[in-house]
Protein backbone atom coordinates (compact mmCIF):
# COMPACT_ATOMS: atom_id res chain seq x y z
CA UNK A 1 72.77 77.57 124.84
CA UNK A 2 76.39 77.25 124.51
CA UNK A 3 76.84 80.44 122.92
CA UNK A 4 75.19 82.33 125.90
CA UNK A 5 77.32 79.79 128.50
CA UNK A 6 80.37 80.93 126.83
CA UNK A 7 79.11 84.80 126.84
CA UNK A 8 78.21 84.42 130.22
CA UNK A 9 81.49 83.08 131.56
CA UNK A 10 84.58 84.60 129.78
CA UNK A 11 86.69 84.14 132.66
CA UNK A 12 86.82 80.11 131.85
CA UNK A 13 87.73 81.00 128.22
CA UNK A 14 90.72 83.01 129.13
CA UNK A 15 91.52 80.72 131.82
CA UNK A 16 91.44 77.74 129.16
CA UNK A 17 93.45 80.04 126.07
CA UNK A 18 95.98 81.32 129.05
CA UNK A 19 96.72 77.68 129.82
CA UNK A 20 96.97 76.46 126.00
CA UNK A 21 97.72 78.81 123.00
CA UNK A 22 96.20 76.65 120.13
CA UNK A 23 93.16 76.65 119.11
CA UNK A 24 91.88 73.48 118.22
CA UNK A 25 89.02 73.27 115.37
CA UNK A 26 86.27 72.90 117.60
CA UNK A 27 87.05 74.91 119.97
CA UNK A 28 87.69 77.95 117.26
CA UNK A 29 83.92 77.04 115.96
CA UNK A 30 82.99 77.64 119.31
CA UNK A 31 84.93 80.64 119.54
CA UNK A 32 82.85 81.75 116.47
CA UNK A 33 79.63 80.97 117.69
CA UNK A 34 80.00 83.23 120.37
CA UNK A 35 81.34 86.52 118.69
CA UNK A 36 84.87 85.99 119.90
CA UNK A 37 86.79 86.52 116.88
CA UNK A 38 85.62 89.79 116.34
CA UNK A 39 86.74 91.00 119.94
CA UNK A 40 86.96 94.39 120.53
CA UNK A 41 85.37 97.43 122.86
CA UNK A 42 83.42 99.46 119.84
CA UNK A 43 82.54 96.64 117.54
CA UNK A 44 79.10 94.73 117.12
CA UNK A 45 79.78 91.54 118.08
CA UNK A 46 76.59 90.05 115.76
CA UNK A 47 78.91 91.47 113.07
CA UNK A 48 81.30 88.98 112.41
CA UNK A 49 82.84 87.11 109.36
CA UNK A 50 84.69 83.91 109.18
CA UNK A 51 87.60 86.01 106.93
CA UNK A 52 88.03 87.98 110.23
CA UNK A 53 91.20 85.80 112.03
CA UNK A 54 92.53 86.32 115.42
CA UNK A 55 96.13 84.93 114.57
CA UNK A 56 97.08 82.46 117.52
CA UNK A 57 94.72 82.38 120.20
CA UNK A 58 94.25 84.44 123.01
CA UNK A 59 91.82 86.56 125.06
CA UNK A 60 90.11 89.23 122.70
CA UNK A 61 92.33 91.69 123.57
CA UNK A 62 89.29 94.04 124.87
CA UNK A 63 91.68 96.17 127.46
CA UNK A 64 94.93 96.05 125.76
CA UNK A 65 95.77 99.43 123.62
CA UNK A 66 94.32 98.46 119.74
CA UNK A 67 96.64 99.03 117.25
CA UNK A 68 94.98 99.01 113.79
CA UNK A 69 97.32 98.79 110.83
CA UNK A 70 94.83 99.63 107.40
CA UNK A 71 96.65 98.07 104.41
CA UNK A 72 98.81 95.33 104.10
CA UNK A 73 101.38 96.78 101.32
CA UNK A 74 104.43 96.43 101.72
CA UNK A 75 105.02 98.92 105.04
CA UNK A 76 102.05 98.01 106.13
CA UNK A 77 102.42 94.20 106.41
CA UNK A 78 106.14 94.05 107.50
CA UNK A 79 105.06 96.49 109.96
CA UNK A 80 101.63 94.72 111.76
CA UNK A 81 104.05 91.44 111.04
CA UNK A 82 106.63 92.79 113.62
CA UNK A 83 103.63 94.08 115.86
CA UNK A 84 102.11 91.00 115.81
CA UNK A 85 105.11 89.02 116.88
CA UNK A 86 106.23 91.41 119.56
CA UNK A 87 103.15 93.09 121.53
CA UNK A 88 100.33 90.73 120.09
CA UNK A 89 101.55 87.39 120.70
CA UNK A 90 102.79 87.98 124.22
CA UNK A 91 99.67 89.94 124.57
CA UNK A 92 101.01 93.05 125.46
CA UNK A 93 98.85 95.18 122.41
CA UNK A 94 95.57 93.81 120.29
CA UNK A 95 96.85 94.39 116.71
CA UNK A 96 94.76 94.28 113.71
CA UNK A 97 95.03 94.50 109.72
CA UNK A 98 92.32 96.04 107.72
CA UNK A 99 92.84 95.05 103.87
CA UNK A 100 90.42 94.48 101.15
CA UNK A 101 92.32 92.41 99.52
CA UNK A 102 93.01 88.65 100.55
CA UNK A 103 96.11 87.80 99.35
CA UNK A 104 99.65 90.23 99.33
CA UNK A 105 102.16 90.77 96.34
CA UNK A 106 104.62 92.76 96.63
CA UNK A 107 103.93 95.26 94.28
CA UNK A 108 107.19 96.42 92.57
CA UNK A 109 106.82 92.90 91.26
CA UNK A 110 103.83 93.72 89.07
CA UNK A 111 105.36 94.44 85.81
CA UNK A 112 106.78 91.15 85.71
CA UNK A 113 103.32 89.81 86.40
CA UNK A 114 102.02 91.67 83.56
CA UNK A 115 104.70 90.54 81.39
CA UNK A 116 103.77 86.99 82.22
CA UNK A 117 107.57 86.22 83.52
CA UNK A 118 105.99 85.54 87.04
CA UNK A 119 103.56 83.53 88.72
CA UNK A 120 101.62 84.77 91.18
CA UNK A 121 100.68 81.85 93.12
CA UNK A 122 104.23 81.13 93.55
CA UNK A 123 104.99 84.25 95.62
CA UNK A 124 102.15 85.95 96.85
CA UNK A 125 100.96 85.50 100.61
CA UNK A 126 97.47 85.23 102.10
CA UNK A 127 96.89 87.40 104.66
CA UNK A 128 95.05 84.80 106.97
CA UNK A 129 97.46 82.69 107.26
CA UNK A 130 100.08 85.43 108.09
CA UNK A 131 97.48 86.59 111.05
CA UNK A 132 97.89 83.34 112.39
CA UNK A 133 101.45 82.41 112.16
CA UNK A 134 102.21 86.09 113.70
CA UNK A 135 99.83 87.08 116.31
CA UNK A 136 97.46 89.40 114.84
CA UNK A 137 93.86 89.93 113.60
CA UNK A 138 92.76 90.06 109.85
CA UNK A 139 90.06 91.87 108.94
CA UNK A 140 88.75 91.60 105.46
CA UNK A 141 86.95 94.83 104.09
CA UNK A 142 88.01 98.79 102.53
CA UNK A 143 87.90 101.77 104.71
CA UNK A 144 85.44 104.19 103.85
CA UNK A 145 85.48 106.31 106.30
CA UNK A 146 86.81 107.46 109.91
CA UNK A 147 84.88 108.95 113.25
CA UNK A 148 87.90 110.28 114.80
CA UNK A 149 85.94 111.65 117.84
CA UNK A 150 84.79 107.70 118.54
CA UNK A 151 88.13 106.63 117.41
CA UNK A 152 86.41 104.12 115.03
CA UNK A 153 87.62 102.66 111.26
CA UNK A 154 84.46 102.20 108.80
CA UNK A 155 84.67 99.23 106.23
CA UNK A 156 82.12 98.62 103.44
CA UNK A 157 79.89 95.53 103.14
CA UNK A 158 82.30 93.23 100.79
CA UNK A 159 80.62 91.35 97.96
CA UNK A 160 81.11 88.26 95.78
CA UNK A 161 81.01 87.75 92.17
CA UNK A 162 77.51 86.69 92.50
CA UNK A 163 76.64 89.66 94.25
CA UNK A 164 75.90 87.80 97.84
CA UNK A 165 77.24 89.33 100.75
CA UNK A 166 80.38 88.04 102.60
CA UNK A 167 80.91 90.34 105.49
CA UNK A 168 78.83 93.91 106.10
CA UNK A 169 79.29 96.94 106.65
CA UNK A 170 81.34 97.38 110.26
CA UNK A 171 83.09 99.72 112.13
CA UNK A 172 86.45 99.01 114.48
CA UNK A 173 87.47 100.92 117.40
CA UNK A 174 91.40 101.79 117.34
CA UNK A 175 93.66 103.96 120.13
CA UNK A 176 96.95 103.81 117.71
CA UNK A 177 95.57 103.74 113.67
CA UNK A 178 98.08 103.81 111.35
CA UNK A 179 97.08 104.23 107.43
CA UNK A 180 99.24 102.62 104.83
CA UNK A 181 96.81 102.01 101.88
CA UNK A 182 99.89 102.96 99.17
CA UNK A 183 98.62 104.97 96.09
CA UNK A 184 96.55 104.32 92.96
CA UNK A 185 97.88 105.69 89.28
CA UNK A 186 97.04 109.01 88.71
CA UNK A 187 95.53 109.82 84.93
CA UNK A 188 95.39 113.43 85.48
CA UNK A 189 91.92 113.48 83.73
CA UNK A 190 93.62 112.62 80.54
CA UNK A 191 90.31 111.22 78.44
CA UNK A 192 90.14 107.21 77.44
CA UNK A 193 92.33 106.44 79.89
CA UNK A 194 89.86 104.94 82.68
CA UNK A 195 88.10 103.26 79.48
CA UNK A 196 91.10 101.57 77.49
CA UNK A 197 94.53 102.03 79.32
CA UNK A 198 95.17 99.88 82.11
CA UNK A 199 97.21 100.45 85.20
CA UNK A 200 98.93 98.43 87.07
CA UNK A 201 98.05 98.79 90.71
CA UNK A 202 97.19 95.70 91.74
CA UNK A 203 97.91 91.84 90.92
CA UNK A 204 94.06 91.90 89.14
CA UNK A 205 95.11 94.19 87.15
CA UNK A 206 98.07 93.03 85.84
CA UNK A 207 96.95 89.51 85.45
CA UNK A 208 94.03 91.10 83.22
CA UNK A 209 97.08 93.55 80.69
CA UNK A 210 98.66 89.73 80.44
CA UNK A 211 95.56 87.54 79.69
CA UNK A 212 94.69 90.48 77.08
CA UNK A 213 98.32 90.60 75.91
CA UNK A 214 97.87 86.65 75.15
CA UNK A 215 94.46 86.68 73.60
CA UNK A 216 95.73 89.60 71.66
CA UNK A 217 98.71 86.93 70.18
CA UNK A 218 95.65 83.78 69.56
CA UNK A 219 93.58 86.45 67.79
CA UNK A 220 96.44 87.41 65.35
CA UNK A 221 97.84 84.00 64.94
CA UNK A 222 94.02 82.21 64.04
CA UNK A 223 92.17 85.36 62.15
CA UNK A 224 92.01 84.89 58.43
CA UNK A 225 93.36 88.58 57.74
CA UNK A 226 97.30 89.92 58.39
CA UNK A 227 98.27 90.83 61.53
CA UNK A 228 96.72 95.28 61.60
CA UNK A 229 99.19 97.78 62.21
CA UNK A 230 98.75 98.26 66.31
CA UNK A 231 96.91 95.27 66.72
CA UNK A 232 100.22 94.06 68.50
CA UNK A 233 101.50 97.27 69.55
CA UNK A 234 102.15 98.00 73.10
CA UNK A 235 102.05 101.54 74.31
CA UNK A 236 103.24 102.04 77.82
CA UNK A 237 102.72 105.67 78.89
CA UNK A 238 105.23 107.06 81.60
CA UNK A 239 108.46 105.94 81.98
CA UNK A 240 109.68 105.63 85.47
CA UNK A 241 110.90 102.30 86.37
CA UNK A 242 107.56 100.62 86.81
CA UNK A 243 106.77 101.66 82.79
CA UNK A 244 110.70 101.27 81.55
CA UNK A 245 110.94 97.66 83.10
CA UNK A 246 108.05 96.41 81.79
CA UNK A 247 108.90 97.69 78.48
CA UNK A 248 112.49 95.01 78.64
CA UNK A 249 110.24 92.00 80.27
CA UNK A 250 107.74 92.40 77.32
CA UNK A 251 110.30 92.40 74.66
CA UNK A 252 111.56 89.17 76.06
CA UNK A 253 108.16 87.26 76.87
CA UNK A 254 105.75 88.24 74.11
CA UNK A 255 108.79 86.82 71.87
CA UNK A 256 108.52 83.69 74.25
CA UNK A 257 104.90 83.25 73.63
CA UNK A 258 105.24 83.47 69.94
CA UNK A 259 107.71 80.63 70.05
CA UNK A 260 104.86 78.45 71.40
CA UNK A 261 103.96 77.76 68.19
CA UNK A 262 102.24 80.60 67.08
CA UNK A 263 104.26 80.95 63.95
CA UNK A 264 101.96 83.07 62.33
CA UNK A 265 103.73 85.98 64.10
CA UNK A 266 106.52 87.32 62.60
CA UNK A 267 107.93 89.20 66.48
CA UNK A 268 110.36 91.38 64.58
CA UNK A 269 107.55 93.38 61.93
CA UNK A 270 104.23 92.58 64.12
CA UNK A 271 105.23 93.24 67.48
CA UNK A 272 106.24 97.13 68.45
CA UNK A 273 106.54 98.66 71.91
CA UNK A 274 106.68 101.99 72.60
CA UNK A 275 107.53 103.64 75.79
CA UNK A 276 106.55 107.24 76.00
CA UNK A 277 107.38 110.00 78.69
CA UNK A 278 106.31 113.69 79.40
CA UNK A 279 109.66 114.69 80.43
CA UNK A 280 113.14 115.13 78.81
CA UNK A 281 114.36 111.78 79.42
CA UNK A 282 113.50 108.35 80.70
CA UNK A 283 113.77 106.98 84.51
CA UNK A 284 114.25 110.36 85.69
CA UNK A 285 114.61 109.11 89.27
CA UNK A 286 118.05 107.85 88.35
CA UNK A 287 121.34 110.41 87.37
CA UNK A 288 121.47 111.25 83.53
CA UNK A 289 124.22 109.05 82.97
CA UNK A 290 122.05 105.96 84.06
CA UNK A 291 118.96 107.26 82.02
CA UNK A 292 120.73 107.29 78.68
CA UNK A 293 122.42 103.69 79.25
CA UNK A 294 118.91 102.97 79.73
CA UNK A 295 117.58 104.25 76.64
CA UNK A 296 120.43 102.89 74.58
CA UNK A 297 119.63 99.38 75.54
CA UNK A 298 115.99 99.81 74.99
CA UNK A 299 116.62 100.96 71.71
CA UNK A 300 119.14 98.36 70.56
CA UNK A 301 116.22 95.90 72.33
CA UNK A 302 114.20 97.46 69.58
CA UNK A 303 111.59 99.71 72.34
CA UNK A 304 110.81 102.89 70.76
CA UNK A 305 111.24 105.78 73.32
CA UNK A 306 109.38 109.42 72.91
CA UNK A 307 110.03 111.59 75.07
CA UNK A 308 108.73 115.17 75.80
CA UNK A 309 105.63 113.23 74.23
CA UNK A 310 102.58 114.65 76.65
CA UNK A 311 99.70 112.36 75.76
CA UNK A 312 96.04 113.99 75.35
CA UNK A 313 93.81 111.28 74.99
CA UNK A 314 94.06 107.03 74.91
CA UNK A 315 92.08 105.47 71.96
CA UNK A 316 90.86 102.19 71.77
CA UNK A 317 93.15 101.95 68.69
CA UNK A 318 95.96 104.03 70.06
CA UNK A 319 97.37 106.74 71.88
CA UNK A 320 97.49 110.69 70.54
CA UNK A 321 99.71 113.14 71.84
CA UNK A 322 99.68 116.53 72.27
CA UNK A 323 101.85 117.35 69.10
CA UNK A 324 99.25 116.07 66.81
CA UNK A 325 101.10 112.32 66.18
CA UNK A 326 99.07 109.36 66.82
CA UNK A 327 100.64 106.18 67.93
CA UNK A 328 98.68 103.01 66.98
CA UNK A 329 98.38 100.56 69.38
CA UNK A 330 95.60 98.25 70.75
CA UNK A 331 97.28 97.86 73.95
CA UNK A 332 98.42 100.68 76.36
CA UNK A 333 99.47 100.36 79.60
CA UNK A 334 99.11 103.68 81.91
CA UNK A 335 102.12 104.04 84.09
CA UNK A 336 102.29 107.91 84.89
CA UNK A 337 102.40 109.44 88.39
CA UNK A 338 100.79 108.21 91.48
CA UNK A 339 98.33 109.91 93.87
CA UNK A 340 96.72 108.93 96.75
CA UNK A 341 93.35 107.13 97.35
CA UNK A 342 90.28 109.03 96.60
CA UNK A 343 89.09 108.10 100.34
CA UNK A 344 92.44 109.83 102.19
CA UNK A 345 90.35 113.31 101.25
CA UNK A 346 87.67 112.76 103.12
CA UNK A 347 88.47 111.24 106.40
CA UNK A 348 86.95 113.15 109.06
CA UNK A 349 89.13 116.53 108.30
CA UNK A 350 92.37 114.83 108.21
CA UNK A 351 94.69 117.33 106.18
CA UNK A 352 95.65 116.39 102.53
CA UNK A 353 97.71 117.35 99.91
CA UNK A 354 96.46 118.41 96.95
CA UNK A 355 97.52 114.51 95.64
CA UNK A 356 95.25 112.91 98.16
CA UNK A 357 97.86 111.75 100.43
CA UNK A 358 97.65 112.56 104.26
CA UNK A 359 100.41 115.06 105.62
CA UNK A 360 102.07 113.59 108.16
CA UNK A 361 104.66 115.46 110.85
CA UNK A 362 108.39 114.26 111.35
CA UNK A 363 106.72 111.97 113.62
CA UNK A 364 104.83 110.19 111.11
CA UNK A 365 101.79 111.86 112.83
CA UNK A 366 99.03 113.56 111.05
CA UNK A 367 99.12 116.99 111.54
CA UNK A 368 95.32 117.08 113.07
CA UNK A 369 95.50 113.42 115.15
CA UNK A 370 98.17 112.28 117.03
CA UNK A 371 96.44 109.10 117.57
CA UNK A 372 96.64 108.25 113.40
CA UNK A 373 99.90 107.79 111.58
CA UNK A 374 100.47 107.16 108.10
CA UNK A 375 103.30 105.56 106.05
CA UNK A 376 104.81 104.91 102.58
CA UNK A 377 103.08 106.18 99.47
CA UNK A 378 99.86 107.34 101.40
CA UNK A 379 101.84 109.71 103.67
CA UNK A 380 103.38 113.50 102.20
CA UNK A 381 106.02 114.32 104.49
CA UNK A 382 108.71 117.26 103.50
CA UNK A 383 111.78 116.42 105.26
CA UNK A 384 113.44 119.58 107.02
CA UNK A 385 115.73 121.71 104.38
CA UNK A 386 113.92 120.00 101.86
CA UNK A 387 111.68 120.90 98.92
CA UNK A 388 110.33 118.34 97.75
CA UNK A 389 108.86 115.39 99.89
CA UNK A 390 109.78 111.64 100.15
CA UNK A 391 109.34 109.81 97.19
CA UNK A 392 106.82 107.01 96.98
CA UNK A 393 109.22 104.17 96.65
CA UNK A 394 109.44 100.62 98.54
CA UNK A 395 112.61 101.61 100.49
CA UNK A 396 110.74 104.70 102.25
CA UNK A 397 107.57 102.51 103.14
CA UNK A 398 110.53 99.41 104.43
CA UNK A 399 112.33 101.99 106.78
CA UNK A 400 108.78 103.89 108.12
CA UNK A 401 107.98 100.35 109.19
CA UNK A 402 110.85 99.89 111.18
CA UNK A 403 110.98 103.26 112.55
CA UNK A 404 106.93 103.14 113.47
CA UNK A 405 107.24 99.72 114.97
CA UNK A 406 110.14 100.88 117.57
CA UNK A 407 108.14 104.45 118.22
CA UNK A 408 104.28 102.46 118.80
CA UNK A 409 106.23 100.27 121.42
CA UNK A 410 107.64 104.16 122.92
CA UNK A 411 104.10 105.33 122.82
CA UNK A 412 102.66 102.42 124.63
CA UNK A 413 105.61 102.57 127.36
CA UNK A 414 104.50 106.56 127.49
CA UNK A 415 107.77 107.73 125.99
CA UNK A 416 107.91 110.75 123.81
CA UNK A 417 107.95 109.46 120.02
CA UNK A 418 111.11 109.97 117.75
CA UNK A 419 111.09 111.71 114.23
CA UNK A 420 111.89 109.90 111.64
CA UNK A 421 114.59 110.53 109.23
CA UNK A 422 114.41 108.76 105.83
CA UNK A 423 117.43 107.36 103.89
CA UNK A 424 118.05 107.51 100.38
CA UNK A 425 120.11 104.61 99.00
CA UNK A 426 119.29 105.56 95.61
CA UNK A 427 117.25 103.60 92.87
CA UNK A 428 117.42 100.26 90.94
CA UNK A 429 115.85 99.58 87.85
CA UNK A 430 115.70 95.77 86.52
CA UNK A 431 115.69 95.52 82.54
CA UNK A 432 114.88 92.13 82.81
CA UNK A 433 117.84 89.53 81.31
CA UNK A 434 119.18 92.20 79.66
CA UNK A 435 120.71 94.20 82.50
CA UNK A 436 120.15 95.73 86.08
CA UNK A 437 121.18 99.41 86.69
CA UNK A 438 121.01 101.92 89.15
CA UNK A 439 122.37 104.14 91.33
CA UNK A 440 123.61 103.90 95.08
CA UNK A 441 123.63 106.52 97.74
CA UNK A 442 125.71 106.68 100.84
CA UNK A 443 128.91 105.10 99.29
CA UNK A 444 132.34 105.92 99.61
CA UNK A 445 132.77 108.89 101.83
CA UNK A 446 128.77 110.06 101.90
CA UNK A 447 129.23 110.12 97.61
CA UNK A 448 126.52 108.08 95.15
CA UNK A 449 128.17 105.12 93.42
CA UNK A 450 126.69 103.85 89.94
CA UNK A 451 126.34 100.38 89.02
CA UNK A 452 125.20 98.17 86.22
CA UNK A 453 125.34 94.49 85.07
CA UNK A 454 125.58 91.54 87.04
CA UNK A 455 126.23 92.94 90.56
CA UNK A 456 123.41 95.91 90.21
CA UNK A 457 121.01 92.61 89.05
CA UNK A 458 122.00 91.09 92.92
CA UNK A 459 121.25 94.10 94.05
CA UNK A 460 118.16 94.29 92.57
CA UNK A 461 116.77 90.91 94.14
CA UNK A 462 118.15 91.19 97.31
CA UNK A 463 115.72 93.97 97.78
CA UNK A 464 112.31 90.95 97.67
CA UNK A 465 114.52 88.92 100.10
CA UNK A 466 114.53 91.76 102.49
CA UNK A 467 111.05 92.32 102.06
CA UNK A 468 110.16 88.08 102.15
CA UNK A 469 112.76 87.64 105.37
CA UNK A 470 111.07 90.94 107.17
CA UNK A 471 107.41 88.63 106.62
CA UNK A 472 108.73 85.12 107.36
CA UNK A 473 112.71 84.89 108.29
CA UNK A 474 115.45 83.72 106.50
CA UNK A 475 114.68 80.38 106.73
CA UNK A 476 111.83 80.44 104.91
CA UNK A 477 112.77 82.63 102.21
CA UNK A 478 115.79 79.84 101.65
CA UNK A 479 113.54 77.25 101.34
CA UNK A 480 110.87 78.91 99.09
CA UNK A 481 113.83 80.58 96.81
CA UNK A 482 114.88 76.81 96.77
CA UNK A 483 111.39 75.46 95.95
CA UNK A 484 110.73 78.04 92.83
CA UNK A 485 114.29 77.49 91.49
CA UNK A 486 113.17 73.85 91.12
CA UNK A 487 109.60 73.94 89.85
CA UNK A 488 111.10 76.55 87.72
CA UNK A 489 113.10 74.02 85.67
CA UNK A 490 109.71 71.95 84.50
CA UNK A 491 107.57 74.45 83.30
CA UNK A 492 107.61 77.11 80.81
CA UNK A 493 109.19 80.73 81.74
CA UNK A 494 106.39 82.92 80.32
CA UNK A 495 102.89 82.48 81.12
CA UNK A 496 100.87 80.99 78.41
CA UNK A 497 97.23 81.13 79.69
């Protein structure tokens, strides 16, 4: 009965939310009970799912212009974050998040998860809680699909480990969607990779490379037999600066691990990593110069680099390449070129490129739907007087943010959107202890300006503080950079479990 008292009389539940913003606990069980979180003009209201969060309250938003935001990377977060706070919280837009996953790393961080240098409790951010502290909705599923003629977002039925359902399959209705799902690793067919490589796209996967990387050390330390040639080998395949700096963090942590205690392993004959690349040199993202300080460090580190190596096929027991060499090693990490999402190719005839990201105008528009946008590593855009188009990197998907946020607040005012025009202030790559280099763009009179050491390593972190202040303001970032620099100090640096 209260459910259909509170159906039957919205006006005394936005008259109660317009005079008081909270939402007390029983009145948000309430609020469940009759379908409210899952407000919205297209959606069934029987539908709902306790992961699906209306931020801070407020009516359901029902006549304000939707803006749905699918993926929370890291474009995709800062930018429903700044939504949120400007046109959801005073109510001017209904904004929404569509993510699959629950919780939000930033992902250039993910080799030093694999490594085992960093916790991920410590510094990742659940998306419900973000929802609420900044004005928008969280909805917890994967897009599958798109009716663009309804205007509508599809999400599969999401499951739990014991196979029972947590929320089914729904649909949203949108008026501005914006796609930012990022991009998976891209294999290129190459056989055994899907069934022993790994990839590190996600915080799963590179908490699974590090739990194998320590079981791997207990096996060799506690089996009765020496330590095989490649049973502690690491092969990391592609060496761009997600593969290169996870090459330095291993050489430093799997030597921490060993020192544990687990003196069985001798790090300097049983441990080998080798970083192998297609091309003609390592990081080629950064100027020559830069690539062969790189590889001289790596070397004197003790990483062995091949390069012009093509690799054919991944074996459980190592890698073979294309010249005929085989490089044992029971532990490879795939690292090579990105694409986009499988499911970017087949929403409702949006145009493609032939590496499943959507092409996008200077607008940030798709080029068959002005009504969906796309940003960062899911979007192929070829600036003007340019050949190639803008690289998938975490400074492209920070500055489509803020350029999409100011033009959705011009589209909702009816003002003509702006193109945007992307940046380049060049590339840092983080060798762990051991250095910081990198190169940076717009320096001294419009020339590049190269810098290693101590001052590139500032560099370096400065660009996670960004990315922390753009989610939750200096202040906070202060305090939490205070708060891990403390716990730091009592517990061990590398990650032992």
């Amino acid at each position: 009965m209260l459910c259909r008292y509170l159906q039957e009389h919205p006006a005394s539940i936005m008259e109660c939310e317009h005079r008081d913003r909270r939402i007390p606990p029983l009145r948000a069980a309430v609020l469940t009970m009759s379908c409210y979180i899952d407000g919205g003009r297209t959606e069934d209201r029987r539908n709902m799912a306790v992961a699906d969060h209306q931020g801070p309250a407020g009516v359901s938003g029902s006549d304000l212009h939707r803006v749905v935001v699918v993926g929370g990377g890291a474009g995709g977060l800062e930018l429903v974050t700044s939504l949120g706070d400007r046109l959801g919280q005073p109510k001017l837009a209904d904004i929404s998040l569509i993510e699959k996953a629950r919780t939000h790393l930033w992902k250039p961080l993910l080799h030093e998860v694999a490594a085992g240098s960093m916790d991920v409790s410590r510094h990742e951010l659940d998306y419900l809680a973000q929802a609420h502290w900044h004005g928008f909705r969280y909805r917890f599923g994967e897009m599958v699909g798109l009716d663009r003629a309804k205007r509508l977002v599809h999400l599969a039925a999401n499951m739990d480990d014991n196979g029972r359902l947590i929320t089914p399959e729904r649909s949203f209705g949108y008026d501005t969607l914006v796609i930012a799902i990022g991009s998976v690793t891209n294999d290129f067919g190459t056989a055994g990779v899907k069934e022993n490589a790994i990839t590190l796209d996600t915080p799963e996967q590179a908490q699974l490379f590090n739990r194998r990387l320590i079981n791997a050390c207990l096996r060799a330390h506690t089996q009765a037999e020496p330590v095989r040639p490649g049973q502690l080998h690491v092969a990391i395949i592609g060496a761009g600066a997600t593969g290169t700096e996870l090459a330095a963090e291993l050489h430093r942590t799997l030597r921490g691990v060993v020192a544990y205690g687990l003196d069985r392993i001798d790090p300097d004959k049983d441990i080998k990593i080798t970083l192998i690349e297609a091309t003609d040199r390592i990081v080629p993202a950064l100027p020559p110069r830069l690539s062969i300080a790189t590889t001289r460090l790596l070397r004197e580190l003790g990483v062995e680099i091949r390069t012009s190596a093509r690799v054919t096929e991944v074996r459980p027991d190592g890698v073979l390449l294309a010249s005929g060499d085989f490089i044992p090693s029971e532990l490879v990490v795939w690292a090579a070129g990105v694409r986009g999402p499988e499911v970017l190719s087949k929403l409702d005839g949006l145009e493609a490129s032939p590496s499943s990201q959507l092409i996008v105008l200077p607008t940030l528009q798709t080029t068959r739907d002005q009504n969906v946008f796309a940003l960062g590593d899911c979007a192929w855009l070829v600036p003007d007087g340019e050949k190639r188009p803008i690289p998938p990197r975490a400074q492209a998907a920070h500055q489509q943010a803020s350029h999409l946020r100011k033009q959705i607040t011009r589209r909702l005012e009816g003002r003509p959107i702006a193109p945007f025009v992307y940046r380049d202030f060049g590339s840092l790559v983080s060798l762990g202890e051991f250095s910081t280099i990198g190169s940076l763009m717009g320096f001294l009179a419009g020339k590049g300006m190269l810098i290693e050491g101590y001052i590139a390593r500032l560099m370096y972190r400065s660009l996670y503080k960004m990315h922390e202040a753009a989610l939750h303001g200096p202040l906070k970032v202060t305090l939490d950079a205070i708060a891990r620099s403390l716990t730091r100090r009592t517990e061990p640096h590398v990650k032992l479990h």
